[in-house]
PDB file of N, CA and C in Angstrom:
ATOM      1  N   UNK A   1      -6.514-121.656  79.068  1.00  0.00           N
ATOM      2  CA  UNK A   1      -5.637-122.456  78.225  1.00  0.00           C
ATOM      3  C   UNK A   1      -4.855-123.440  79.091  1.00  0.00           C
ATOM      4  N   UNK A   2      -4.758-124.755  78.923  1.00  0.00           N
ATOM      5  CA  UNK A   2      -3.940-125.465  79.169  1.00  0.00           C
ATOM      6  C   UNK A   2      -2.677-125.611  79.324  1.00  0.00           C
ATOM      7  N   UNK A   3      -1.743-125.345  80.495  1.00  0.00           N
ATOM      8  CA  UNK A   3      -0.268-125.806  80.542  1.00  0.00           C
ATOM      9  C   UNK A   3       0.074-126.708  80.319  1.00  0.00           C
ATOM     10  N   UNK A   4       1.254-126.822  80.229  1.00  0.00           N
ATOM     11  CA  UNK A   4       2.050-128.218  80.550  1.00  0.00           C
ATOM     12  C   UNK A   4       2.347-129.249  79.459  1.00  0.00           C
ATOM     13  N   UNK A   5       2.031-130.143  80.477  1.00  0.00           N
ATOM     14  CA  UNK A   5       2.054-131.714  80.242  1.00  0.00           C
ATOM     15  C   UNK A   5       0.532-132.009  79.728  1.00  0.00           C
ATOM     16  N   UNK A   6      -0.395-130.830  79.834  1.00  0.00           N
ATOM     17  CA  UNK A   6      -1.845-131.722  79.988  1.00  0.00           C
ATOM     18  C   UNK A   6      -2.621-130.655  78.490  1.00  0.00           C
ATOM     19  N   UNK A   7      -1.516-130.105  78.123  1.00  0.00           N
ATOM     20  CA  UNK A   7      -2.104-129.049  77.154  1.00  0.00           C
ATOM     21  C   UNK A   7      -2.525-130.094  75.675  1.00  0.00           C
ATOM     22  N   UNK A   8      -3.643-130.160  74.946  1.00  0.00           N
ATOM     23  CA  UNK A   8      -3.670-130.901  74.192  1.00  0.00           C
ATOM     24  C   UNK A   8      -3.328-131.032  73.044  1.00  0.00           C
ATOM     25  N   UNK A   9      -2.382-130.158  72.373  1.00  0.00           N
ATOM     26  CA  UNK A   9      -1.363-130.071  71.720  1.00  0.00           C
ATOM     27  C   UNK A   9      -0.135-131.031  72.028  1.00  0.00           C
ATOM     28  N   UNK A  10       0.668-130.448  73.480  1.00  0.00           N
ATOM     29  CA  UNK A  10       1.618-131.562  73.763  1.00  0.00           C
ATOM     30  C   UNK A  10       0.958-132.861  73.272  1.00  0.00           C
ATOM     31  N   UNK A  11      -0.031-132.866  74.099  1.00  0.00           N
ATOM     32  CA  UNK A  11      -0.390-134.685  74.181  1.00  0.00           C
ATOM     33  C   UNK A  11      -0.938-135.345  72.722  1.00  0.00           C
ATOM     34  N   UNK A  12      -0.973-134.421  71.660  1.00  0.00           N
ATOM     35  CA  UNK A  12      -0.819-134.843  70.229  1.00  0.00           C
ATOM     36  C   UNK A  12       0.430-134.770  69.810  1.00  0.00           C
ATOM     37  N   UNK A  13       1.186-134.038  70.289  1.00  0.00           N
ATOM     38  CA  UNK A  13       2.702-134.347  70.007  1.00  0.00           C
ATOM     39  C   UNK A  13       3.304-135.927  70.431  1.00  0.00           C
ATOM     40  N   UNK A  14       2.944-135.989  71.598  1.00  0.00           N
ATOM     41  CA  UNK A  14       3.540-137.129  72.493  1.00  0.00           C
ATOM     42  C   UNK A  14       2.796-138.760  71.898  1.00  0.00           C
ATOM     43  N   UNK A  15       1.683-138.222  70.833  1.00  0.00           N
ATOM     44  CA  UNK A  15       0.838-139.391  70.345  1.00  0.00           C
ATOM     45  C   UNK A  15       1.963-139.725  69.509  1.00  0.00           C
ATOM     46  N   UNK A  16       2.019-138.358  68.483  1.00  0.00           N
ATOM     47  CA  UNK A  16       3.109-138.885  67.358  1.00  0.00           C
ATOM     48  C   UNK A  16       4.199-139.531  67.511  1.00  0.00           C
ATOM     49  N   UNK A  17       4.800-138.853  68.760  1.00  0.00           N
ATOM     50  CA  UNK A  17       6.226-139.884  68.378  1.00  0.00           C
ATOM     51  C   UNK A  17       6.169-140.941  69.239  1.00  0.00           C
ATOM     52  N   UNK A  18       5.078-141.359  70.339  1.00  0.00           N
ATOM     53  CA  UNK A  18       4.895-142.427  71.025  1.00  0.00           C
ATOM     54  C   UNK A  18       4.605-143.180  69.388  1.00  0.00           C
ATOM     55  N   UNK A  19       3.873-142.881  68.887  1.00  0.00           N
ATOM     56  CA  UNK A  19       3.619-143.412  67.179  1.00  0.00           C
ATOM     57  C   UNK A  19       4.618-144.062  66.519  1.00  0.00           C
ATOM     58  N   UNK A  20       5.264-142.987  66.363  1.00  0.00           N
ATOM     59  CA  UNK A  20       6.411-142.952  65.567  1.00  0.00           C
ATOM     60  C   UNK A  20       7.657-144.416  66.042  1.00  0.00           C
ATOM     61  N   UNK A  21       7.505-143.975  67.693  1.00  0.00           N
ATOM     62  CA  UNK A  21       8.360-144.933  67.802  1.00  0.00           C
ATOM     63  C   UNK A  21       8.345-146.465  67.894  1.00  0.00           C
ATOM     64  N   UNK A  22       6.741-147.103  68.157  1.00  0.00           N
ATOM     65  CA  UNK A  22       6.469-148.007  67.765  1.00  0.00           C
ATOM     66  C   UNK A  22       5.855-148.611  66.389  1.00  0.00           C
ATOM     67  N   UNK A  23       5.767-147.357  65.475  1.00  0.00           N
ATOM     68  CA  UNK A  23       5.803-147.988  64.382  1.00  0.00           C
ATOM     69  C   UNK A  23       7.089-148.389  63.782  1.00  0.00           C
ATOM     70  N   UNK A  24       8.100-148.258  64.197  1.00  0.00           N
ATOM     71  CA  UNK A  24       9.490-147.981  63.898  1.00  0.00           C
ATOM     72  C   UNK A  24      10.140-150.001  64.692  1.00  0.00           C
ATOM     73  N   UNK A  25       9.241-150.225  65.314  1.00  0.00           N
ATOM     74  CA  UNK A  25       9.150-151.368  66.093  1.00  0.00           C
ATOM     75  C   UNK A  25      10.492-151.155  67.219  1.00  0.00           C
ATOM     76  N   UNK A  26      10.760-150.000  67.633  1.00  0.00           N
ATOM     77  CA  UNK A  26      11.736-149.222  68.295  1.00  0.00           C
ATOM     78  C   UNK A  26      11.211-149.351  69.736  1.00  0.00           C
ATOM     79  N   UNK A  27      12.350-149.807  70.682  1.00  0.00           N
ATOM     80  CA  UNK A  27      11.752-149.863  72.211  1.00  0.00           C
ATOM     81  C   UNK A  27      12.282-148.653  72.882  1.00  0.00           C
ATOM     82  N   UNK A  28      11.763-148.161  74.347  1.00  0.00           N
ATOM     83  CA  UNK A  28      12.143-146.897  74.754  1.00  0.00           C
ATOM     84  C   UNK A  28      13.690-146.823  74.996  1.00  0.00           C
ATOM     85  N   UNK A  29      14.180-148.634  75.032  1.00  0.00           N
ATOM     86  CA  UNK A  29      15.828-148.055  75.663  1.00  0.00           C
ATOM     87  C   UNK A  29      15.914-148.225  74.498  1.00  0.00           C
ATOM     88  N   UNK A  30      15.895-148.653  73.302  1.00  0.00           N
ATOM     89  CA  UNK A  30      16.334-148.421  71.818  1.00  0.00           C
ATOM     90  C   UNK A  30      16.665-147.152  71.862  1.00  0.00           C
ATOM     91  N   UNK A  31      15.917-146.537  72.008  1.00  0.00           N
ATOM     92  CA  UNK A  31      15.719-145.014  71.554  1.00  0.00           C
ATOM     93  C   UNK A  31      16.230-144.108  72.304  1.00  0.00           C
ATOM     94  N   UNK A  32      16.149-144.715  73.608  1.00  0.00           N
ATOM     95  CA  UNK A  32      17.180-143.755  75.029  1.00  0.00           C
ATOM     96  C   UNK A  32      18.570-144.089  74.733  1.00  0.00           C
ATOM     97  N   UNK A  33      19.094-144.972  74.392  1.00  0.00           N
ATOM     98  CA  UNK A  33      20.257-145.351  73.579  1.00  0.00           C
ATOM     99  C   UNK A  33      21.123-144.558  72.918  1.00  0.00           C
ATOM    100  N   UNK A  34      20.169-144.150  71.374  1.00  0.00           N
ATOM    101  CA  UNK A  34      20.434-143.398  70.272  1.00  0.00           C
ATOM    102  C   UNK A  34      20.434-141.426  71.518  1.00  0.00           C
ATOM    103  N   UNK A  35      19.474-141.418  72.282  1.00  0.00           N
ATOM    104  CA  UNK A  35      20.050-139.927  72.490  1.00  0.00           C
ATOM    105  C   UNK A  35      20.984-140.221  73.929  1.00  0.00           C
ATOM    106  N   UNK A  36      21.391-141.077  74.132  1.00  0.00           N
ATOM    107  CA  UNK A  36      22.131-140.981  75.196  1.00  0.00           C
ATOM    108  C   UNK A  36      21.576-140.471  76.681  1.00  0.00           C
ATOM    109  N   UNK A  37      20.772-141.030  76.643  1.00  0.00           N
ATOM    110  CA  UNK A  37      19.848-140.530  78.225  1.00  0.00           C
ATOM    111  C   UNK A  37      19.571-142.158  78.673  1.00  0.00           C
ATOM    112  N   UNK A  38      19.084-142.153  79.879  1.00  0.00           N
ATOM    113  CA  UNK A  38      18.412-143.791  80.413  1.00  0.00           C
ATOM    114  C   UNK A  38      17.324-143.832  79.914  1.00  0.00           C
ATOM    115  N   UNK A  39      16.856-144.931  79.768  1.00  0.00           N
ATOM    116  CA  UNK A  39      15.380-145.425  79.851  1.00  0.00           C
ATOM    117  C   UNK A  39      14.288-144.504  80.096  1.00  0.00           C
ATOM    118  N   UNK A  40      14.345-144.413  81.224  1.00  0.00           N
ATOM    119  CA  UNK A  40      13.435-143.429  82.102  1.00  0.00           C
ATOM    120  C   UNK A  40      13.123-142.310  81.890  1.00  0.00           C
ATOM    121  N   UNK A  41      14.014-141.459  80.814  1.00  0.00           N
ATOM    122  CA  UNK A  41      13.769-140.296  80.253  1.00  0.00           C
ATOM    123  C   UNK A  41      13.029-140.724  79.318  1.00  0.00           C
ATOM    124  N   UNK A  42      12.791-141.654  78.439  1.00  0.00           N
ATOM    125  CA  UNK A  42      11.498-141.882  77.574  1.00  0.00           C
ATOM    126  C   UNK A  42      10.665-142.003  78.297  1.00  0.00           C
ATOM    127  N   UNK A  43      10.859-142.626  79.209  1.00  0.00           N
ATOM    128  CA  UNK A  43       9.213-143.323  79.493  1.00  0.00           C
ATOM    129  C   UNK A  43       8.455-142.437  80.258  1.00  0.00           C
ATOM    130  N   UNK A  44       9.389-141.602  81.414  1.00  0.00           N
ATOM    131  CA  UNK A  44       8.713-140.088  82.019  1.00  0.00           C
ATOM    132  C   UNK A  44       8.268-138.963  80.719  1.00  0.00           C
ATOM    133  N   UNK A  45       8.539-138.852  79.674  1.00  0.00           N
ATOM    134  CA  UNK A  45       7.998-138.065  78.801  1.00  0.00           C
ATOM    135  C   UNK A  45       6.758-138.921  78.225  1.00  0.00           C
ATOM    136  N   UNK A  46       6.743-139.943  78.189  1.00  0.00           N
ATOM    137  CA  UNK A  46       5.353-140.853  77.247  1.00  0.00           C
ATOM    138  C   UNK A  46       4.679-140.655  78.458  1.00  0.00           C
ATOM    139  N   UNK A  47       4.912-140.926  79.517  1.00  0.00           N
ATOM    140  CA  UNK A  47       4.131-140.755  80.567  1.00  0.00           C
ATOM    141  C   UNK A  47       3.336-139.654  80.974  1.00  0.00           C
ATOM    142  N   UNK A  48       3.662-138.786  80.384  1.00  0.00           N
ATOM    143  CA  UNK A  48       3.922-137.349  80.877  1.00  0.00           C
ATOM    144  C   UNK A  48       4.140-137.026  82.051  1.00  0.00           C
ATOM    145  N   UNK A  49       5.124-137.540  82.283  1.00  0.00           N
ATOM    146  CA  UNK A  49       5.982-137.314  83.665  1.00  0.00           C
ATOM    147  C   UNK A  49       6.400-135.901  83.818  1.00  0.00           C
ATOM    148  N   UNK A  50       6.961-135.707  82.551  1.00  0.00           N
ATOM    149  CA  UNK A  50       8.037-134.416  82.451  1.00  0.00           C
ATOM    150  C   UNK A  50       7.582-133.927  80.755  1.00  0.00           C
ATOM    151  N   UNK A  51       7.832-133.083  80.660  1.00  0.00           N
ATOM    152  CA  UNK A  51       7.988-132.366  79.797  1.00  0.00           C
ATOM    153  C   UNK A  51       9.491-132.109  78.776  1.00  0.00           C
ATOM    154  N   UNK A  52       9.100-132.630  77.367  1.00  0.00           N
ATOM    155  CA  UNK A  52      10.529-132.303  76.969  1.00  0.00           C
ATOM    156  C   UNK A  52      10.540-130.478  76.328  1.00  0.00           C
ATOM    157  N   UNK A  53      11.341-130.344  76.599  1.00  0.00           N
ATOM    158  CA  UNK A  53      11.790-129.109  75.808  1.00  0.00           C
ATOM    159  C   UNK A  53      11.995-129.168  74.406  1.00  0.00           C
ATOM    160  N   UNK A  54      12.363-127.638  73.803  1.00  0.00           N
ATOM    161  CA  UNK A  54      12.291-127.752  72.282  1.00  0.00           C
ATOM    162  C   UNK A  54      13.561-128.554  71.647  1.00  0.00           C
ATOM    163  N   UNK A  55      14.671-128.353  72.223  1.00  0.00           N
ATOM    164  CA  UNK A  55      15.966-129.371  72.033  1.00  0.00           C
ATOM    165  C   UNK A  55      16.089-130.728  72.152  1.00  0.00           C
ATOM    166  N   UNK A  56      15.131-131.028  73.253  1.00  0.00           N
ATOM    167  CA  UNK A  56      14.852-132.531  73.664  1.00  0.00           C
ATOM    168  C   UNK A  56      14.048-133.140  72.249  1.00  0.00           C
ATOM    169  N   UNK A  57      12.858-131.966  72.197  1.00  0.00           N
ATOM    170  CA  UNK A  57      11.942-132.724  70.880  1.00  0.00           C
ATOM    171  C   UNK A  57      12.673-132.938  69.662  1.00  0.00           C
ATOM    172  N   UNK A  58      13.650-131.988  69.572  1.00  0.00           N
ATOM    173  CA  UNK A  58      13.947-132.001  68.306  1.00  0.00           C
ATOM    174  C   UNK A  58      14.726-133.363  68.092  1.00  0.00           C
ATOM    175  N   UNK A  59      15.890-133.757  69.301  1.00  0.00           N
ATOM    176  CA  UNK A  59      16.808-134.585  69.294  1.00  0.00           C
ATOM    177  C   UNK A  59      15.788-136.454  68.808  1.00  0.00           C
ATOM    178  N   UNK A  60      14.383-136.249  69.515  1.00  0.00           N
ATOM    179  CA  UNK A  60      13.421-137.302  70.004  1.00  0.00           C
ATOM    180  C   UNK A  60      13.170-137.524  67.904  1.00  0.00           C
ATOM    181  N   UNK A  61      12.906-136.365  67.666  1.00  0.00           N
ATOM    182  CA  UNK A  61      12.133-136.593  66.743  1.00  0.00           C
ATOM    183  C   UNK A  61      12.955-136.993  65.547  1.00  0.00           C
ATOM    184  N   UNK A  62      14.004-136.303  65.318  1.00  0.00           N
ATOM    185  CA  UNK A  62      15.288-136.727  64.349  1.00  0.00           C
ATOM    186  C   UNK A  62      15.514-138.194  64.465  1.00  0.00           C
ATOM    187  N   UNK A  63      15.605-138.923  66.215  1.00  0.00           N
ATOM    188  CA  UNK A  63      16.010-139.797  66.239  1.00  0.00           C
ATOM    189  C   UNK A  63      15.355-141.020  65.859  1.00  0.00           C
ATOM    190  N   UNK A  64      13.877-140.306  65.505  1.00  0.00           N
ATOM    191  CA  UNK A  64      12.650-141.451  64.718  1.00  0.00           C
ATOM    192  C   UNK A  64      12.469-140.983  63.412  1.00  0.00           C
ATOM    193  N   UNK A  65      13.640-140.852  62.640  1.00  0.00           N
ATOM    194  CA  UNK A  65      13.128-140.109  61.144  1.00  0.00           C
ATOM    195  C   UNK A  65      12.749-139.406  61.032  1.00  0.00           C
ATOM    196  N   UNK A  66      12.293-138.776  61.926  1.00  0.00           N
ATOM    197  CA  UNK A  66      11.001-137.701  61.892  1.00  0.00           C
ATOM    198  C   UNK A  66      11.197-135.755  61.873  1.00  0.00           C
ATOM    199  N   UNK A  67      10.660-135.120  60.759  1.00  0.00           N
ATOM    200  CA  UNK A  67      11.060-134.017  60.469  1.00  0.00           C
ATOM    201  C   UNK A  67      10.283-132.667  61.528  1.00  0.00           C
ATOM    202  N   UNK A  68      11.387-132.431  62.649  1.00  0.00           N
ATOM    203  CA  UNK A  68      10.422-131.863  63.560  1.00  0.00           C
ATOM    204  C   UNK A  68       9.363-130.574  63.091  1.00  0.00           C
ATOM    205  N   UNK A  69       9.854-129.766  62.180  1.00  0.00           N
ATOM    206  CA  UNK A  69       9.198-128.797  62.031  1.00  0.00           C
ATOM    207  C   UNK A  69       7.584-129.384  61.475  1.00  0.00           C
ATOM    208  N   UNK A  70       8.110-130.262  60.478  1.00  0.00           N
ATOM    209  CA  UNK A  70       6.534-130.664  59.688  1.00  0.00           C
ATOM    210  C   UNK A  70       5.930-131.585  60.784  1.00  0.00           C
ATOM    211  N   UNK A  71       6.205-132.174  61.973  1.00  0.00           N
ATOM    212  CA  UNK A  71       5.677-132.349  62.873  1.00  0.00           C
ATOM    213  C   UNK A  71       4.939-131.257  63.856  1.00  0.00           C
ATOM    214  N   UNK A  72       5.334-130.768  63.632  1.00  0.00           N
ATOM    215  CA  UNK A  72       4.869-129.257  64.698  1.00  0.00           C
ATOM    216  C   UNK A  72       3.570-129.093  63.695  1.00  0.00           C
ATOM    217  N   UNK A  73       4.139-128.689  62.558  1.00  0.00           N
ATOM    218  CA  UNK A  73       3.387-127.976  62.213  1.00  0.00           C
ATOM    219  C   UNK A  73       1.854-129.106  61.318  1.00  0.00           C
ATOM    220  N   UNK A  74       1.556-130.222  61.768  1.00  0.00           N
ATOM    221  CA  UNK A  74       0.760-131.205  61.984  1.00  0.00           C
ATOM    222  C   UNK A  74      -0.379-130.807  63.134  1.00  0.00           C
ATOM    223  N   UNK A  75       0.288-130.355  63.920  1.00  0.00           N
ATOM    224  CA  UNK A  75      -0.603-130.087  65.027  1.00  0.00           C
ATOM    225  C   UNK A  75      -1.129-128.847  65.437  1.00  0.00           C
ATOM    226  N   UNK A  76      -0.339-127.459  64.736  1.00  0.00           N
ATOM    227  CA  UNK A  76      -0.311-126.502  65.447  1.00  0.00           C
ATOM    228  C   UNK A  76      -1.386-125.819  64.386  1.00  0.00           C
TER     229      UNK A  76
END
């Protein structure tokens, strides 16, 4: 089974709200903005730089409209 950053679950997660946030016509510091982090914390997670946690996702996903559970459960 796949860890990480490279598990292909995450990286259908990371589709959606990479999705989400340009359908939203939303840029990464837009959005690093709204959770109060730099830039760079978006773009190391789209990247898969890093890994967000379940608090991080949740904060990511609220902050694009987006209902985390029925997101999860999209993929899982």
């Amino acid at each position: 089974m796949a860890k990480g950053v490279h598990d292909k679950r995450y990286q259908k997660l990371l589709a959606a709200l990479i999705a989400a946030r340009q359908d939203r016509g939303m840029s990464q510091s837009e959005l690093a903005s709204r959770l109060g982090r730099p830039q760079q914390f978006v773009s190391r997670y789209e990247l898969s730089k890093r890994r967000l946690d379940i608090i991080e996702y949740v904060d990511v996903a609220q902050n694009l409209d987006l209902d985390p559970p029925a997101e999860l459960g999209k993929i899982l």
